[in-house]
C-alpha atoms as a PDB file:
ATOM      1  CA  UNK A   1      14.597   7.423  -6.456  1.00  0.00           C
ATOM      2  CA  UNK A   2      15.244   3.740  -5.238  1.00  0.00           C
ATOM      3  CA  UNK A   3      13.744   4.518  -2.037  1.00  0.00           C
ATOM      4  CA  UNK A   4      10.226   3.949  -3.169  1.00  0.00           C
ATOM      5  CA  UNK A   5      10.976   0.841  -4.613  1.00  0.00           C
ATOM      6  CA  UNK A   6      12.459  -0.249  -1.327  1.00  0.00           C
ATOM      7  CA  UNK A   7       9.319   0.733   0.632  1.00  0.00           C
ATOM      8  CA  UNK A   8       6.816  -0.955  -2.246  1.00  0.00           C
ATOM      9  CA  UNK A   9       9.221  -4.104  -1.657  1.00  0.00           C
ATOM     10  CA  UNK A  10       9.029  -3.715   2.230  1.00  0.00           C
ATOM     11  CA  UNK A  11       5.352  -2.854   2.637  1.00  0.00           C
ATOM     12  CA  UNK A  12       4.815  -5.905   0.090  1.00  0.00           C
ATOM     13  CA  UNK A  13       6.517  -7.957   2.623  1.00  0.00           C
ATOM     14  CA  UNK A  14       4.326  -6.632   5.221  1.00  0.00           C
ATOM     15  CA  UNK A  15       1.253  -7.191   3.509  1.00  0.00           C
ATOM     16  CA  UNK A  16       2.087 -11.038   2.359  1.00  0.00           C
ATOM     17  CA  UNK A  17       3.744 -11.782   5.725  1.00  0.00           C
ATOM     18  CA  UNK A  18      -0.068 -11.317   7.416  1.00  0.00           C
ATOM     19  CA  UNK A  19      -1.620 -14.601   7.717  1.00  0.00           C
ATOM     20  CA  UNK A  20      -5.414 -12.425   8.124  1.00  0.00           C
ATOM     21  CA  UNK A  21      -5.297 -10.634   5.504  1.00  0.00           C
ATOM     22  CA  UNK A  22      -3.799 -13.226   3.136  1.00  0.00           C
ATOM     23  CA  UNK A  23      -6.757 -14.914   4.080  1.00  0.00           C
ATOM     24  CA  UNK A  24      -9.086 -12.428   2.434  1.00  0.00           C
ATOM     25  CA  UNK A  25      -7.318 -11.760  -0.514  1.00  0.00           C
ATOM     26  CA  UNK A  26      -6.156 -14.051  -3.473  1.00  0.00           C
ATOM     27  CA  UNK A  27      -2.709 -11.998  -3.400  1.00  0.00           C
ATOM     28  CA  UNK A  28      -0.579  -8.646  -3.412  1.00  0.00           C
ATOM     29  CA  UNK A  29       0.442  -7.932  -6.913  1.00  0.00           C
ATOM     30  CA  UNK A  30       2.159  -4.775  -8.638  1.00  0.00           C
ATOM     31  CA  UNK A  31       0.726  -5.824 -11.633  1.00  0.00           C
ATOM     32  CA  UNK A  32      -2.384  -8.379 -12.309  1.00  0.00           C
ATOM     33  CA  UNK A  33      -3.294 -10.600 -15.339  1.00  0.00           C
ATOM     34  CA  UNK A  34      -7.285 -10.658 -16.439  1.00  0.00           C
ATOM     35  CA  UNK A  35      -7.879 -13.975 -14.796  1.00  0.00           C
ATOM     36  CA  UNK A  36      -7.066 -13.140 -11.432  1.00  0.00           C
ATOM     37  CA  UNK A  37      -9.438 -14.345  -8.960  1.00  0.00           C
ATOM     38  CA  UNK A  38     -11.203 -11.124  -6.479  1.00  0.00           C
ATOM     39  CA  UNK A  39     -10.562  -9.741  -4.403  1.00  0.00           C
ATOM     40  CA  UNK A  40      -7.157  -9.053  -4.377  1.00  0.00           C
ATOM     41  CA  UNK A  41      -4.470  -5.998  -3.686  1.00  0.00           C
ATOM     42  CA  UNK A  42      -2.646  -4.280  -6.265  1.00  0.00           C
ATOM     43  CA  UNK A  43       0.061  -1.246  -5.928  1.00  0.00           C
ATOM     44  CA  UNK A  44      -1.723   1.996  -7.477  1.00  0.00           C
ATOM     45  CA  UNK A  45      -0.062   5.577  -8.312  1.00  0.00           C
ATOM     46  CA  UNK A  46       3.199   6.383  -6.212  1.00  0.00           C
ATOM     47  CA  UNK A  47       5.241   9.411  -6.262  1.00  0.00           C
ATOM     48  CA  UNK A  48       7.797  10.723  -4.172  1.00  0.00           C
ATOM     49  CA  UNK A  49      10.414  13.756  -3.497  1.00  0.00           C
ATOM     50  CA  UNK A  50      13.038  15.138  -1.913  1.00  0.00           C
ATOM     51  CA  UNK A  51      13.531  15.227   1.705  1.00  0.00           C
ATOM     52  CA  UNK A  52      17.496  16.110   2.523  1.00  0.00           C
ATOM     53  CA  UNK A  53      18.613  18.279   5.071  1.00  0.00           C
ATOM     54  CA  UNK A  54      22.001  19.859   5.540  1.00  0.00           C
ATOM     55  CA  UNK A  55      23.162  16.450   7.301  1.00  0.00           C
ATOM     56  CA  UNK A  56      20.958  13.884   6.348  1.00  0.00           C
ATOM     57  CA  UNK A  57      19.646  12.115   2.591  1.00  0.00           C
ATOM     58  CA  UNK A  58      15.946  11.551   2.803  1.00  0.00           C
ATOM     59  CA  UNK A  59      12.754  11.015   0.614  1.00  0.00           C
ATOM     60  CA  UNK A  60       8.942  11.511   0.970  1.00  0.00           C
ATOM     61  CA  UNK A  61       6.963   9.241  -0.734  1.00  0.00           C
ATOM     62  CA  UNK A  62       3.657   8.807  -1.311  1.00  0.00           C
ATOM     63  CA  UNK A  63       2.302   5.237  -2.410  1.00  0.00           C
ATOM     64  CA  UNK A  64      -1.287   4.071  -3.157  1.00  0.00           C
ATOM     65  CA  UNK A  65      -3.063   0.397  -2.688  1.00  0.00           C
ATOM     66  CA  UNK A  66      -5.801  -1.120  -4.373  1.00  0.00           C
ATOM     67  CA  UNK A  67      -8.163  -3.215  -2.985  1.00  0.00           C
ATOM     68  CA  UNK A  68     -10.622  -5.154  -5.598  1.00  0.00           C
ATOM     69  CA  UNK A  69     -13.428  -6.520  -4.699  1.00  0.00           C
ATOM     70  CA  UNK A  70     -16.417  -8.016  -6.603  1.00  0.00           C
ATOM     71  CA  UNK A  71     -18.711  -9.257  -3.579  1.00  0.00           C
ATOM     72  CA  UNK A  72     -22.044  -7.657  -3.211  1.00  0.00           C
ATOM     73  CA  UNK A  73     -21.382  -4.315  -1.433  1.00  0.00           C
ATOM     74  CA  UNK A  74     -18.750  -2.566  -0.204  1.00  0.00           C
ATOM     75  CA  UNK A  75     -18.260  -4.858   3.072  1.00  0.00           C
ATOM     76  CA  UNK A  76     -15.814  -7.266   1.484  1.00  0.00           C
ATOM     77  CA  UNK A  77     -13.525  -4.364  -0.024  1.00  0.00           C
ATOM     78  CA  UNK A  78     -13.773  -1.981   3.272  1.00  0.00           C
ATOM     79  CA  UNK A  79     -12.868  -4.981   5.399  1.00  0.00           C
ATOM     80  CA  UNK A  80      -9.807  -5.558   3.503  1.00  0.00           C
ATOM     81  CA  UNK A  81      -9.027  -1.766   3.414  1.00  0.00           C
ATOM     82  CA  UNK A  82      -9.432  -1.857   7.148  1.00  0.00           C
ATOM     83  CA  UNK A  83      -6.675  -4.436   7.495  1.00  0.00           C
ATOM     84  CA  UNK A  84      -4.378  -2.421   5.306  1.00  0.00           C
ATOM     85  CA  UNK A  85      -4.664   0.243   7.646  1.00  0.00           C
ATOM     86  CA  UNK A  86      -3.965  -2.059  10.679  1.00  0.00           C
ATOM     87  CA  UNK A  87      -0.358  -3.200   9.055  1.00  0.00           C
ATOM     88  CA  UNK A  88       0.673   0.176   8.013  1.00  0.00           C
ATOM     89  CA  UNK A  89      -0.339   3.447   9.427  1.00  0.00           C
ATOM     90  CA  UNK A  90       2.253   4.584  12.226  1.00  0.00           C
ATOM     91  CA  UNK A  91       4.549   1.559  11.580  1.00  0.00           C
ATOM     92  CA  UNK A  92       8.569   1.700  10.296  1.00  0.00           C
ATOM     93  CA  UNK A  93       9.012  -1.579   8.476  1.00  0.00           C
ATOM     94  CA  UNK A  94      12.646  -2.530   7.442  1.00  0.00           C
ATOM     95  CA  UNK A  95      13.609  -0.549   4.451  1.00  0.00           C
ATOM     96  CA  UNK A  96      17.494  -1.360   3.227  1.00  0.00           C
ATOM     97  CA  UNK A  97      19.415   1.365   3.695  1.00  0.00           C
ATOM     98  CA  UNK A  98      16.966   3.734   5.171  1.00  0.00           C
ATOM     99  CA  UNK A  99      14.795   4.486   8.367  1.00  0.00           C
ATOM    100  CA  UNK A 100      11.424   4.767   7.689  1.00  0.00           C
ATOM    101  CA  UNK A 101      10.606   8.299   9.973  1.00  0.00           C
ATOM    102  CA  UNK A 102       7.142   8.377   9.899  1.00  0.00           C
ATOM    103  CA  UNK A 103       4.462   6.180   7.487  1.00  0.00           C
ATOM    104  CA  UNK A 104       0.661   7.331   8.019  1.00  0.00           C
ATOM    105  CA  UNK A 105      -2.410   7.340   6.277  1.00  0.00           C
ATOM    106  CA  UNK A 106      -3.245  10.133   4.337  1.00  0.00           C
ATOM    107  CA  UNK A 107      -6.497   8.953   2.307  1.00  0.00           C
ATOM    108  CA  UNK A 108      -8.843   6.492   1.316  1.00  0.00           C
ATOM    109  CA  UNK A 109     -12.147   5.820  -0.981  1.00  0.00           C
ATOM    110  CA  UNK A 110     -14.233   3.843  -2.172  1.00  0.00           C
ATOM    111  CA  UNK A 111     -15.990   3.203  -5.930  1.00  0.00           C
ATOM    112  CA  UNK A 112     -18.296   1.481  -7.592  1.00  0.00           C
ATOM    113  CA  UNK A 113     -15.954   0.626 -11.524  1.00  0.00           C
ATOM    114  CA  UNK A 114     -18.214   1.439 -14.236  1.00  0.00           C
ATOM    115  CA  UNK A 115     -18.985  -1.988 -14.384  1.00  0.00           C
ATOM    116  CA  UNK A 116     -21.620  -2.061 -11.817  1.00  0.00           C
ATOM    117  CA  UNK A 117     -20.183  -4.782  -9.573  1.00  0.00           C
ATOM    118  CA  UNK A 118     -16.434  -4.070  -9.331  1.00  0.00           C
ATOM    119  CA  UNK A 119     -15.721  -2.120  -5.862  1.00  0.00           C
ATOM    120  CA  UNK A 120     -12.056  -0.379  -6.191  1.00  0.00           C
ATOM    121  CA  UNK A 121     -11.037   0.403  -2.566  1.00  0.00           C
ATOM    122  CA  UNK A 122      -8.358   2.658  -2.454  1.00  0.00           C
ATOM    123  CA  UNK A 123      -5.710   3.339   0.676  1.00  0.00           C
ATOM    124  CA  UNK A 124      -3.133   6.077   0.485  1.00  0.00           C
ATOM    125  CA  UNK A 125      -0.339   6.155   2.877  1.00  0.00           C
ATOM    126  CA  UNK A 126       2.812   8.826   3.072  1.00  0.00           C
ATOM    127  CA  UNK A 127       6.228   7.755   4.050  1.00  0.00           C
ATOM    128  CA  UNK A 128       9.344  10.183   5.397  1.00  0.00           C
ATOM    129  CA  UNK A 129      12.668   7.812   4.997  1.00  0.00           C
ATOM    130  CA  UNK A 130      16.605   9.051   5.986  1.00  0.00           C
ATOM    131  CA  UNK A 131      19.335   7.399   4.598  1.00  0.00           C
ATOM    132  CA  UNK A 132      21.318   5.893   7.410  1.00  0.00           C
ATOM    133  CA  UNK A 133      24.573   4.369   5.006  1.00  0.00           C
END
């Protein structure tokens, strides 16, 4: 299932490539360390499946992004959410060796973390992709 690696790797590019929203966050990460300063983005829960026909190779993915925020409210961490939205929903970035078909939003939320001053934003999107080599 390389094809949701590719789109990660290409909606990472995406994300970093926006001088805005790089300007809100302290960075797009996969995976953080403790120290990292908020807010920032991080790749959640992704899954995918088949989505062949007769003629063509394809793949439905779903992927999830993370916004965390620790400024008072929910402002800081819907802001950045709203920004997400703006870059991705019904866009086809470049993904090697596939068309992206369709990438919308599917779901998002909001939570206080049992901390009581961590907000977890959280932005789902779902992706169609057809091989085209």
């Amino acid at each position: 299932m390389t094809f949701i690696n590719l789109l990660q790797q290409s909606i990472y590019q995406v994300l970093t490539g926006d001088t805005l929203l790089m300007a809100a966050v302290n960075g797009v990460f996969d995976k953080t360390v403790q120290s990292t300063p908020f807010p920032y983005i991080t790749f959640g829960k992704s899954s995918s499946s088949d989505w062949s026909s007769k003629t063509t190779q394809g793949g439905q993915c779903n992927i999830s992004i993370h916004i965390w925020s620790r400024e008072g409210g929910r402002k800081e961490a819907a802001s950045i959410m709203e920004r997400v939205y703006i870059l991705l929903h019904d866009t086809h970035p470049s993904v090697s060796g596939y068309e992206v078909v369709m990438l919308r939003f599917a779901d998002s939320k909001i939570e206080l973390g049992n901390d009581g001053w961590t907000y977890q934003a959280v932005i789902s999107f779902k992706a169609l992709l057809q091989k085209t080599a």
